[in-house]
Protein backbone atom coordinates (compact mmCIF):
# COMPACT_ATOMS: atom_id res chain seq x y z
CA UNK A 1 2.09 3.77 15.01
CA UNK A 2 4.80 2.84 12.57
CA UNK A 3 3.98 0.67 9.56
CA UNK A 4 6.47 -0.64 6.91
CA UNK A 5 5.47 -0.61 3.21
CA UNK A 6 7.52 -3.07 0.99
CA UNK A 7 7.62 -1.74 -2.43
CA UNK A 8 7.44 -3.77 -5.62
CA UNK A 9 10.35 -2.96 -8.29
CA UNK A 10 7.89 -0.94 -10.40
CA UNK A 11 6.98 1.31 -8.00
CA UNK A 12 10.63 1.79 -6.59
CA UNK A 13 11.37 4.99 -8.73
CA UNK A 14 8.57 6.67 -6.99
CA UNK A 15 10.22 6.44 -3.46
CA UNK A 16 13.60 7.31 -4.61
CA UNK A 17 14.52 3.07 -5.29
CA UNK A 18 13.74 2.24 -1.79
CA UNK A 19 12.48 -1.14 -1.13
CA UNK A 20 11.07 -0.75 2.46
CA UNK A 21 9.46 2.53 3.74
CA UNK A 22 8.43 3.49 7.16
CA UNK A 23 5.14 4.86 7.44
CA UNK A 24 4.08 6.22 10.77
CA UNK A 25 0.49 7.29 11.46
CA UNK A 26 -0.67 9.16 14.44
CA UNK A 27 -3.69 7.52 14.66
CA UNK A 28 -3.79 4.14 16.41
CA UNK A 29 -6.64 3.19 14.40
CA UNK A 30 -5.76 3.41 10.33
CA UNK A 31 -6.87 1.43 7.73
CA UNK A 32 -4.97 0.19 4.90
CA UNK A 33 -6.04 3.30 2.77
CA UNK A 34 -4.58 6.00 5.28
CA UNK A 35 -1.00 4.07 4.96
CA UNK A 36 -1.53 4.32 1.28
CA UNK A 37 -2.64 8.85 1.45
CA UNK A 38 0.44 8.70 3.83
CA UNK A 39 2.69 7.41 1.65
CA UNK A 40 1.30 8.89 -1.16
CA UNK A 41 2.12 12.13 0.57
CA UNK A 42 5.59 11.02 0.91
CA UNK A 43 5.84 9.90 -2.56
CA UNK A 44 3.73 11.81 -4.77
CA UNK A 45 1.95 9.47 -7.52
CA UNK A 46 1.65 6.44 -5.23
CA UNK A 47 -1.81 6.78 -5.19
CA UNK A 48 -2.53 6.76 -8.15
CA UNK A 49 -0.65 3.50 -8.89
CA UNK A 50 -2.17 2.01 -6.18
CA UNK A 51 -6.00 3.04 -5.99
CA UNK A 52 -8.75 4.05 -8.74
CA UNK A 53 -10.94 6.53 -9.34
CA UNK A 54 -13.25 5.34 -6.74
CA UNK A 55 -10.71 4.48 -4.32
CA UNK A 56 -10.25 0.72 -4.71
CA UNK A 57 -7.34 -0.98 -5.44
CA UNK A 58 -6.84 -1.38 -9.00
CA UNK A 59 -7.46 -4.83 -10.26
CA UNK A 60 -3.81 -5.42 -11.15
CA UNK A 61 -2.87 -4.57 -7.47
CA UNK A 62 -2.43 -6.83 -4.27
CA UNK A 63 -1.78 -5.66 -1.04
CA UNK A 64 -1.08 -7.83 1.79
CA UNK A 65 -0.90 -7.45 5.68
CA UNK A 66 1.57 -9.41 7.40
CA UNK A 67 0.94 -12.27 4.70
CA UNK A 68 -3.20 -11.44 4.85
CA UNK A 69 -4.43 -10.68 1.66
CA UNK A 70 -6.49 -7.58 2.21
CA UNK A 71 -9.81 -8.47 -0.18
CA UNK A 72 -10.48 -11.33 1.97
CA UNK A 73 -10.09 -9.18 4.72
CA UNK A 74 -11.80 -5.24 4.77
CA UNK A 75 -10.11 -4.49 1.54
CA UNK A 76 -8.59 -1.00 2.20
CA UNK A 77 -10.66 -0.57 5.10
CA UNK A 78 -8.69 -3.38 6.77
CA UNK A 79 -7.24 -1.87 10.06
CA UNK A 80 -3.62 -2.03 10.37
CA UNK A 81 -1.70 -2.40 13.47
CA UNK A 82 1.83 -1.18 14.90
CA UNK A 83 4.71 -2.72 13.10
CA UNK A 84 2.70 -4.28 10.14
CA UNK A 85 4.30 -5.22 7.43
CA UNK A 86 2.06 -3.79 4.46
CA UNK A 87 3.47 -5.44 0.90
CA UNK A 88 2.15 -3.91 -2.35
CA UNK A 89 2.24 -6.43 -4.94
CA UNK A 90 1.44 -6.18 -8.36
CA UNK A 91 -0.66 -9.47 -9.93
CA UNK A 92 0.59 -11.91 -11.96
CA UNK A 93 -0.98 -11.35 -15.00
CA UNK A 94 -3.33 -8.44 -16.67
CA UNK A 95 -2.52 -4.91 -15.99
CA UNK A 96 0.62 -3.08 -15.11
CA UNK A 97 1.27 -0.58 -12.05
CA UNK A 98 4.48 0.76 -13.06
């Protein structure tokens, strides 16, 4: 299953600048959060950027599913399917990911 990440600008020297990553997952049923331990393991510190302690998404952090905002969804246990379009965005206001 093959997944593509769009990454916001602050997260872009993580993943060597790039702006779009393919993620592909052997599993055919994943969840948001194995996208994000995959690409994590592609780009070390991702994680961290992205999730918290307890493995939520940091406040500060959107992530959207082909235009689905994932908390009104399964959060990051929201199932992902081939060729979604997974966009990490960072909120408006409060916080910082970068």
């Amino acid at each position: 299953m093959n997944i593509i990440v769009i990454i916001p600008s602050p997260l872009r020297n993580l993943t060597n600048e790039e702006r779009k990553v393919n993620i592909e997952l052997d599993d055919e049923s994943s969840s948001v959060q194995n996208v994000i331990l995959a690409l994590n393991n592609l780009y070390p510190g991702i994680l961290n950027k992205v999730l918290d302690n307890d493995n939520q998404l940091h406040k500060y952090v959107n992530i959207f599913i082909d235009g689905e905002d994932i908390r009104y969804l399964d959060g990051i246990n929201t199932q992902v399917n081939d060729n979604d379009e997974l966009s990490i965005v960072p909120a408006v206001a409060g916080g910082s990911i970068g």
